[in-house]
PDB file of N, CA and C in Angstrom:
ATOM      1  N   UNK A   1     100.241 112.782  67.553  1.00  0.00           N
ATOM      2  CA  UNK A   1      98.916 113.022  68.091  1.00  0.00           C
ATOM      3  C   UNK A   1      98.394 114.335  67.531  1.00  0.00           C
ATOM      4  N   UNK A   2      97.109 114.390  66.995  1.00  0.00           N
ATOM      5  CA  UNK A   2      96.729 115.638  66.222  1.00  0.00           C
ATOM      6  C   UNK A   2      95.565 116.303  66.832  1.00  0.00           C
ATOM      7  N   UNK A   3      95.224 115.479  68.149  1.00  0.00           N
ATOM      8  CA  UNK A   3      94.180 115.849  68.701  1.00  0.00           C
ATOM      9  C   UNK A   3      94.590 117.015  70.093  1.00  0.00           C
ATOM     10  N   UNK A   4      93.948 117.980  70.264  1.00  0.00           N
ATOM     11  CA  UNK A   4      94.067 119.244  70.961  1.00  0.00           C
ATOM     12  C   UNK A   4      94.146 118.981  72.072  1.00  0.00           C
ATOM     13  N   UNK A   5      95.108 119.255  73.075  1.00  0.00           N
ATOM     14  CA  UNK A   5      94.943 119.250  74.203  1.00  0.00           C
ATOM     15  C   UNK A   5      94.183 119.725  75.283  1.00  0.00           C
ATOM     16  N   UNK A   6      93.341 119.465  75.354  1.00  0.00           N
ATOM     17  CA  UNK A   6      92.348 120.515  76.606  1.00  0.00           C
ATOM     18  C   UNK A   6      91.920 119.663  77.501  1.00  0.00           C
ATOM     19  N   UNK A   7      91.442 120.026  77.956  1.00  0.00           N
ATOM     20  CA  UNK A   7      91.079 119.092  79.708  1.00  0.00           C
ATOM     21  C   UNK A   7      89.435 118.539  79.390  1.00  0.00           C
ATOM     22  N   UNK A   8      90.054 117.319  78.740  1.00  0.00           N
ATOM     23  CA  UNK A   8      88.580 116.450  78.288  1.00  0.00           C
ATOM     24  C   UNK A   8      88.958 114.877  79.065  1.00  0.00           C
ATOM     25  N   UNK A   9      89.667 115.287  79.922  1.00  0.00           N
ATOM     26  CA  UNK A   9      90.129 114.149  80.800  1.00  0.00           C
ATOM     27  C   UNK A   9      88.250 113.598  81.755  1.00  0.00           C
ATOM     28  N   UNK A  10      88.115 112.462  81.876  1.00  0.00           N
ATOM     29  CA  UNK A  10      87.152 112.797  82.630  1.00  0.00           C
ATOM     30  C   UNK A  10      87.033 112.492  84.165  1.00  0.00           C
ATOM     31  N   UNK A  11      86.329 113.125  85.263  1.00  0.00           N
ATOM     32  CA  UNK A  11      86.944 113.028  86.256  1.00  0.00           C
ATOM     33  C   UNK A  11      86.003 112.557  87.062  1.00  0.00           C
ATOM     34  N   UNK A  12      85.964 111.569  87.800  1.00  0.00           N
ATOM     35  CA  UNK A  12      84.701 110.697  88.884  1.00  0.00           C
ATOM     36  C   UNK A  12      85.070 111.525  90.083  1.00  0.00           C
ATOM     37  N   UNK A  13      84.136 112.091  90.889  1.00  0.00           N
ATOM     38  CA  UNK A  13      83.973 112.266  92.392  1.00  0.00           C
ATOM     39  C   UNK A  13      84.513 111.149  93.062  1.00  0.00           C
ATOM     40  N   UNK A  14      85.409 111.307  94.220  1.00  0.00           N
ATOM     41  CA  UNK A  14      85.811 110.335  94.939  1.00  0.00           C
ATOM     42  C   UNK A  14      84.520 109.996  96.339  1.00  0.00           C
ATOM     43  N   UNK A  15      84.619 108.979  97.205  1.00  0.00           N
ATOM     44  CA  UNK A  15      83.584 108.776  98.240  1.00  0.00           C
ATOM     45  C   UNK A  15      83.773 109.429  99.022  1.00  0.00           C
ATOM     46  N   UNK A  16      82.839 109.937  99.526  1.00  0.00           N
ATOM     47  CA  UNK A  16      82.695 111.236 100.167  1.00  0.00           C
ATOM     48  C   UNK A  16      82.715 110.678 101.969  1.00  0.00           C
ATOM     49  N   UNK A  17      82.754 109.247 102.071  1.00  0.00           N
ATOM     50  CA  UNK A  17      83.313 108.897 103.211  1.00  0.00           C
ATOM     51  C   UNK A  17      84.955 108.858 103.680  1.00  0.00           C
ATOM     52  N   UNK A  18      85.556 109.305 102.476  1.00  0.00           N
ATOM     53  CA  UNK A  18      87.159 109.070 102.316  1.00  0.00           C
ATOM     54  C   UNK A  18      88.045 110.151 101.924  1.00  0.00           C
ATOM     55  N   UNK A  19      87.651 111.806 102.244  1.00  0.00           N
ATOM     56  CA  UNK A  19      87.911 112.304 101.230  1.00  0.00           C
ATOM     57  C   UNK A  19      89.427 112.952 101.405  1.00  0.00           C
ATOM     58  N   UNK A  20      90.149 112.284 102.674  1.00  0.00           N
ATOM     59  CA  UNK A  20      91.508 112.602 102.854  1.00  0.00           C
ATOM     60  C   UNK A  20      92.614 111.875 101.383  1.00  0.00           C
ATOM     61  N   UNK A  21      91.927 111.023 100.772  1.00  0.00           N
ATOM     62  CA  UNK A  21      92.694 110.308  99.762  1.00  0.00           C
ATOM     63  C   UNK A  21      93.556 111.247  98.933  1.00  0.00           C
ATOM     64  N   UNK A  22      92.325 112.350  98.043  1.00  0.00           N
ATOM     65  CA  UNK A  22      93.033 113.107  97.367  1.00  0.00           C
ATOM     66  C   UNK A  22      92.798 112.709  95.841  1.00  0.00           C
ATOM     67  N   UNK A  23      93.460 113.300  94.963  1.00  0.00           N
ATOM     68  CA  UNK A  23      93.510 112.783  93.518  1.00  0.00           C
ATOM     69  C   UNK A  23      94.224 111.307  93.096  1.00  0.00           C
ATOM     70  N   UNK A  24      93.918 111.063  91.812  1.00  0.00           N
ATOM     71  CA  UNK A  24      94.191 109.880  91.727  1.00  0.00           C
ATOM     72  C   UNK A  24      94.561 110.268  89.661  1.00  0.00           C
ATOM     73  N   UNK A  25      95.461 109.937  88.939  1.00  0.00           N
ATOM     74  CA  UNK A  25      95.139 109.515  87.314  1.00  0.00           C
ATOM     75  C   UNK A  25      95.608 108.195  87.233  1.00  0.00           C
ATOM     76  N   UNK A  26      94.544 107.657  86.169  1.00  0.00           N
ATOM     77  CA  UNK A  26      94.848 106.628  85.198  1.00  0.00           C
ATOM     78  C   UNK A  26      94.919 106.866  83.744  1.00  0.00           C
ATOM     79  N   UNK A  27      95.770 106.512  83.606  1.00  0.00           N
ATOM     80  CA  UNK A  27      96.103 106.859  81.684  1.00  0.00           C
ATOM     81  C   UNK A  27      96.122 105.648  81.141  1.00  0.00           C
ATOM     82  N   UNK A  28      94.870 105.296  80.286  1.00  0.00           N
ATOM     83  CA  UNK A  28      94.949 103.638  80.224  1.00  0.00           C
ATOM     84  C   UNK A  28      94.180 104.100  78.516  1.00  0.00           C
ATOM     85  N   UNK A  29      94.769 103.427  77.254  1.00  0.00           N
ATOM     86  CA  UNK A  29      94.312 103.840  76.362  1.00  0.00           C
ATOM     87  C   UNK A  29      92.513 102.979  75.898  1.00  0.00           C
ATOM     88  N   UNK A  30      92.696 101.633  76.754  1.00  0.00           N
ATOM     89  CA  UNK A  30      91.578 100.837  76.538  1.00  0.00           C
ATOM     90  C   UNK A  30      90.264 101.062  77.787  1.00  0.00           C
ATOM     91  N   UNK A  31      89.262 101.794  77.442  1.00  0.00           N
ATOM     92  CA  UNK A  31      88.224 102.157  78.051  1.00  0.00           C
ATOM     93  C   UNK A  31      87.650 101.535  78.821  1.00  0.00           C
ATOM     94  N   UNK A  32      87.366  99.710  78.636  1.00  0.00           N
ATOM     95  CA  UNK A  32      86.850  98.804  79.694  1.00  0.00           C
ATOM     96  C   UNK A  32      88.016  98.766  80.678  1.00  0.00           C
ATOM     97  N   UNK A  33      89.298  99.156  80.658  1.00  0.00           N
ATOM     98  CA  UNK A  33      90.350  98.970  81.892  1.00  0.00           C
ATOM     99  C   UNK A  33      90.415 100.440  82.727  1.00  0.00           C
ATOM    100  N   UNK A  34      90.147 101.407  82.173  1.00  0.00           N
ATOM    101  CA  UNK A  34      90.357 102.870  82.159  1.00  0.00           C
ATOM    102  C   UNK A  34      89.305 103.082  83.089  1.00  0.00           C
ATOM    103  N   UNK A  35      87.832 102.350  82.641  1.00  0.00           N
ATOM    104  CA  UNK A  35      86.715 102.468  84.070  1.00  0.00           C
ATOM    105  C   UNK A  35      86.795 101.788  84.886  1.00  0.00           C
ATOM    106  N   UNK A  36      87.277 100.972  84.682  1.00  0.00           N
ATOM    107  CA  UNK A  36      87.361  99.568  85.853  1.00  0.00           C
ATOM    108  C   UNK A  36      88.726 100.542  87.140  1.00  0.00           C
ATOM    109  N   UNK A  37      89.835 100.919  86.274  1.00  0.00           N
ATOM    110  CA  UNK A  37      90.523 101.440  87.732  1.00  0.00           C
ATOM    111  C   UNK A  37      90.133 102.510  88.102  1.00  0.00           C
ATOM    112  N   UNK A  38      88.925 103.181  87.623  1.00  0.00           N
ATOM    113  CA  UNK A  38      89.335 104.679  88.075  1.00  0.00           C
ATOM    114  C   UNK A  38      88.157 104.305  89.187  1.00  0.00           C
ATOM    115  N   UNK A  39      87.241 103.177  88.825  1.00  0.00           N
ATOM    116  CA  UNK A  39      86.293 103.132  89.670  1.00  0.00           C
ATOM    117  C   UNK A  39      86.664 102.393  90.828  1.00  0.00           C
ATOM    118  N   UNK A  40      87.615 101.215  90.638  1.00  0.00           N
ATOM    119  CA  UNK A  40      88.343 101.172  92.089  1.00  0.00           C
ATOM    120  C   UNK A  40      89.112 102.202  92.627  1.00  0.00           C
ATOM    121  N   UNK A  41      89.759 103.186  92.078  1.00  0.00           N
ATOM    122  CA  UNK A  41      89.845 104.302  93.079  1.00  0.00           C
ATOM    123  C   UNK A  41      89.241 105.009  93.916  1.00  0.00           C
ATOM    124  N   UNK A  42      87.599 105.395  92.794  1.00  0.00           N
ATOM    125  CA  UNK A  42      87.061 106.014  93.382  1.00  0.00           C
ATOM    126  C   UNK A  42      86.377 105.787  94.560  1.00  0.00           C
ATOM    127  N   UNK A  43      86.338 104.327  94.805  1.00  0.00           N
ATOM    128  CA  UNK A  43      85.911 103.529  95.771  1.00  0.00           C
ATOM    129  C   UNK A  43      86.691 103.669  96.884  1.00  0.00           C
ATOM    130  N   UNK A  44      88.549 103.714  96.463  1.00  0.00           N
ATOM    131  CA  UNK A  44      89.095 104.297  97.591  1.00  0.00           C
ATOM    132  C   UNK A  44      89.454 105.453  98.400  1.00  0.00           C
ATOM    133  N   UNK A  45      88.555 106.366  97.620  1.00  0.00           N
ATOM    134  CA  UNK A  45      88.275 107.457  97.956  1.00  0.00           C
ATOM    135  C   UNK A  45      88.922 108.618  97.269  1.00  0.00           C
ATOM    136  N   UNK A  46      89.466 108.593  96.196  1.00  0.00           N
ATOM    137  CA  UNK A  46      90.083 109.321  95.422  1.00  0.00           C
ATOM    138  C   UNK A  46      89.591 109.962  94.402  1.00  0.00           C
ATOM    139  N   UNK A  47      89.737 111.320  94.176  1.00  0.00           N
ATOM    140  CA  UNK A  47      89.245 112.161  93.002  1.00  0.00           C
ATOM    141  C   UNK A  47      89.462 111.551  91.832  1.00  0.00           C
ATOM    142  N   UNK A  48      89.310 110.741  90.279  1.00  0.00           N
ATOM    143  CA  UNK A  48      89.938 110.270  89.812  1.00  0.00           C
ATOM    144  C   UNK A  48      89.725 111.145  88.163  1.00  0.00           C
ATOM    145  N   UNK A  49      91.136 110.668  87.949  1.00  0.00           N
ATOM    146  CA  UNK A  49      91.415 111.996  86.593  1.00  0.00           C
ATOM    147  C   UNK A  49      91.693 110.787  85.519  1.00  0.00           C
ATOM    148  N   UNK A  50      90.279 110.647  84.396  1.00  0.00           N
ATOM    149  CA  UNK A  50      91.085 109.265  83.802  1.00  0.00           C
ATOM    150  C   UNK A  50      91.594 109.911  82.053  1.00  0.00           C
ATOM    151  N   UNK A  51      92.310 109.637  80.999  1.00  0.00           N
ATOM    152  CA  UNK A  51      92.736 110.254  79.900  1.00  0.00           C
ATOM    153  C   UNK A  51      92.918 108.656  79.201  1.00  0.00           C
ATOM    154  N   UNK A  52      92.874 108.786  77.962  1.00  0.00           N
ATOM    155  CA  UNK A  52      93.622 107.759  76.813  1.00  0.00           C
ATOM    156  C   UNK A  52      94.913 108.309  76.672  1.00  0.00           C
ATOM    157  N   UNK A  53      94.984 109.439  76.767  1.00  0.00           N
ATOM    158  CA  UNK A  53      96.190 109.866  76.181  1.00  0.00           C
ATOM    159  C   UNK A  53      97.615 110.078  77.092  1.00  0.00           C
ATOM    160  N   UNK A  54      99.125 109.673  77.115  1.00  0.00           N
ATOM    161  CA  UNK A  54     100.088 110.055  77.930  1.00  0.00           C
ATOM    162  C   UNK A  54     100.248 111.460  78.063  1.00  0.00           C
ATOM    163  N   UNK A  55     100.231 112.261  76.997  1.00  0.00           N
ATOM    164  CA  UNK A  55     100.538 113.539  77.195  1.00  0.00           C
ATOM    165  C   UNK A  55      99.500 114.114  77.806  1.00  0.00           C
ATOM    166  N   UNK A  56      97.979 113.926  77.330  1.00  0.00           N
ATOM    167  CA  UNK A  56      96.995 114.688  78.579  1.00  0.00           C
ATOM    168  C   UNK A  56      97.592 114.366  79.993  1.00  0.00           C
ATOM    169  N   UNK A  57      97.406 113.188  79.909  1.00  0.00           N
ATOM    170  CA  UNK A  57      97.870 112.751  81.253  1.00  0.00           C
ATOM    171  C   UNK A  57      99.021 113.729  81.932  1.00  0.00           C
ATOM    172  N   UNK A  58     100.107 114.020  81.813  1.00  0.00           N
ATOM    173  CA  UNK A  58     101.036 114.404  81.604  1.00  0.00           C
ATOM    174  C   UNK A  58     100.178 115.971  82.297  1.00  0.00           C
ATOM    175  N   UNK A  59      99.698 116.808  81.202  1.00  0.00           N
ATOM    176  CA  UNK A  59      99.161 118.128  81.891  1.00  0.00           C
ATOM    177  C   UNK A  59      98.235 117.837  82.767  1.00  0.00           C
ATOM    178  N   UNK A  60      97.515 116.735  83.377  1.00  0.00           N
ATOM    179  CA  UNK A  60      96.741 116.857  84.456  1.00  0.00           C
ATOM    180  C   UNK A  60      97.891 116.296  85.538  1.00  0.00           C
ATOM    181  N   UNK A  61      98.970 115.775  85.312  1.00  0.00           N
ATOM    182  CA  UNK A  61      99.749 116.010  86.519  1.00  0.00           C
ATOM    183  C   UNK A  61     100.481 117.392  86.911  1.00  0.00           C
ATOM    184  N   UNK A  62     100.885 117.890  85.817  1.00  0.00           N
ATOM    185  CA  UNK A  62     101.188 119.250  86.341  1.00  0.00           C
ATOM    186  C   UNK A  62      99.987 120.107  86.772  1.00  0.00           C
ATOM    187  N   UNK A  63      98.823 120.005  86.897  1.00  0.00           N
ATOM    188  CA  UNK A  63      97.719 120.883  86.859  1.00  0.00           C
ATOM    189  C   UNK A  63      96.818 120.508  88.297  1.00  0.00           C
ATOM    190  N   UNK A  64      97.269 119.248  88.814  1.00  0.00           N
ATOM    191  CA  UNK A  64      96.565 118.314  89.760  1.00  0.00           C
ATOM    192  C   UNK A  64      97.647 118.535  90.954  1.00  0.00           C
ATOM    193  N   UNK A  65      97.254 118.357  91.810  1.00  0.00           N
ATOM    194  CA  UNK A  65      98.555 117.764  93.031  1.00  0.00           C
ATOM    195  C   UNK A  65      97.517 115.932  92.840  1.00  0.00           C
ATOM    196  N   UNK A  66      98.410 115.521  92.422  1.00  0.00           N
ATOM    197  CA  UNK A  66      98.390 113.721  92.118  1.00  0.00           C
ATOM    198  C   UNK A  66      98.751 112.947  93.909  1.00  0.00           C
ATOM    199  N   UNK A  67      97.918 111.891  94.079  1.00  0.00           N
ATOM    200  CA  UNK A  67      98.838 110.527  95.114  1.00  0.00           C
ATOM    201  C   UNK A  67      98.705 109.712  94.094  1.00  0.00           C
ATOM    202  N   UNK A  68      98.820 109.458  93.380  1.00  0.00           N
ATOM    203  CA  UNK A  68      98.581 108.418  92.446  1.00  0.00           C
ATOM    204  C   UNK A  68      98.445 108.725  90.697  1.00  0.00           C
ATOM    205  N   UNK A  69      99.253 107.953  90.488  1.00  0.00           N
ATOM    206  CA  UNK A  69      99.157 108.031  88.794  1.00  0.00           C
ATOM    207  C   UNK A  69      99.355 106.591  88.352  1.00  0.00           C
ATOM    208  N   UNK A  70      98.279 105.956  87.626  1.00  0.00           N
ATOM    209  CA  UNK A  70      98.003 104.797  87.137  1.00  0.00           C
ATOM    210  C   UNK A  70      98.277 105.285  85.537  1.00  0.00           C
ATOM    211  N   UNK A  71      99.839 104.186  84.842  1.00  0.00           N
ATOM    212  CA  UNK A  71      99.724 104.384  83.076  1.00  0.00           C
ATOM    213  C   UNK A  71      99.816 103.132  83.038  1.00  0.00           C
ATOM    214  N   UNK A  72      99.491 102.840  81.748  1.00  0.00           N
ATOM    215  CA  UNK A  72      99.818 101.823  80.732  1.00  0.00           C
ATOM    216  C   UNK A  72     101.112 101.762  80.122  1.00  0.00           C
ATOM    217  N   UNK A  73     101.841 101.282  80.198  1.00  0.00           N
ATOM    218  CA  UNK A  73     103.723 101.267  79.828  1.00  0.00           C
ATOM    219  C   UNK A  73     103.416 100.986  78.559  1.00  0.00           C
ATOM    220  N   UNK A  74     102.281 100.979  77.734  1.00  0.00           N
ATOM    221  CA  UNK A  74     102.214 101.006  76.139  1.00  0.00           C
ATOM    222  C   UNK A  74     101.569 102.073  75.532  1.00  0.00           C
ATOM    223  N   UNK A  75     101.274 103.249  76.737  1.00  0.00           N
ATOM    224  CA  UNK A  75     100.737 104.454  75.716  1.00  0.00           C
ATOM    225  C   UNK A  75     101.827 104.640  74.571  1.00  0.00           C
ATOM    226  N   UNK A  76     101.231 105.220  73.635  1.00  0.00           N
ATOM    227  CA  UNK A  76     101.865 105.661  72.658  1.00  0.00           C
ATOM    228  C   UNK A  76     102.230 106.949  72.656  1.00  0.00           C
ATOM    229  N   UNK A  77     101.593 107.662  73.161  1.00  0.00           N
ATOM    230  CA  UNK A  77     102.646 108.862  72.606  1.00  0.00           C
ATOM    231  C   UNK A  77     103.063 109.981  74.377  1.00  0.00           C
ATOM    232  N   UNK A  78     103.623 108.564  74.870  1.00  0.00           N
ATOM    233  CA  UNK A  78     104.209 109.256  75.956  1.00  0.00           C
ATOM    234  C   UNK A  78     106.019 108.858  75.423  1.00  0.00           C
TER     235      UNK A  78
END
């Protein structure tokens, strides 16, 4: 991976009727699946932290207190 790590993760507001949920990541490298869960999270009320990448992913769990981490068991460069 040659691309820089920085926090270009992007992150949806969770519902503001729910907001005991907490954070949420999905690390999903394909973008129509990547919005689709983060937006059912956000529906369940969860902050949601979404990345293509395993290793971003990876520093927004150390950087986040996480309930939830959604990957793809085919990222590549986890």
């Amino acid at each position: 991976m040659d691309a820089p790590l920085e926090w270009s993760a992007r992150t949806t507001k969770q519902d503001h009727r729910m907001p005991w949920r907490g954070a949420a990541c999905v690390i999903e490298p394909d973008d129509v699946r990547r919005a689709q869960l983060a937006r059912l999270l956000c529906g369940m009320g969860f902050v949601t932290h979404e990345t293509p990448l395993g290793e971003l992913g990876a520093e927004i769990a150390a950087e986040v207190s996480l309930r939830v981490i959604v990957v793809n068991v085919l990222v590549r460069d986890v």
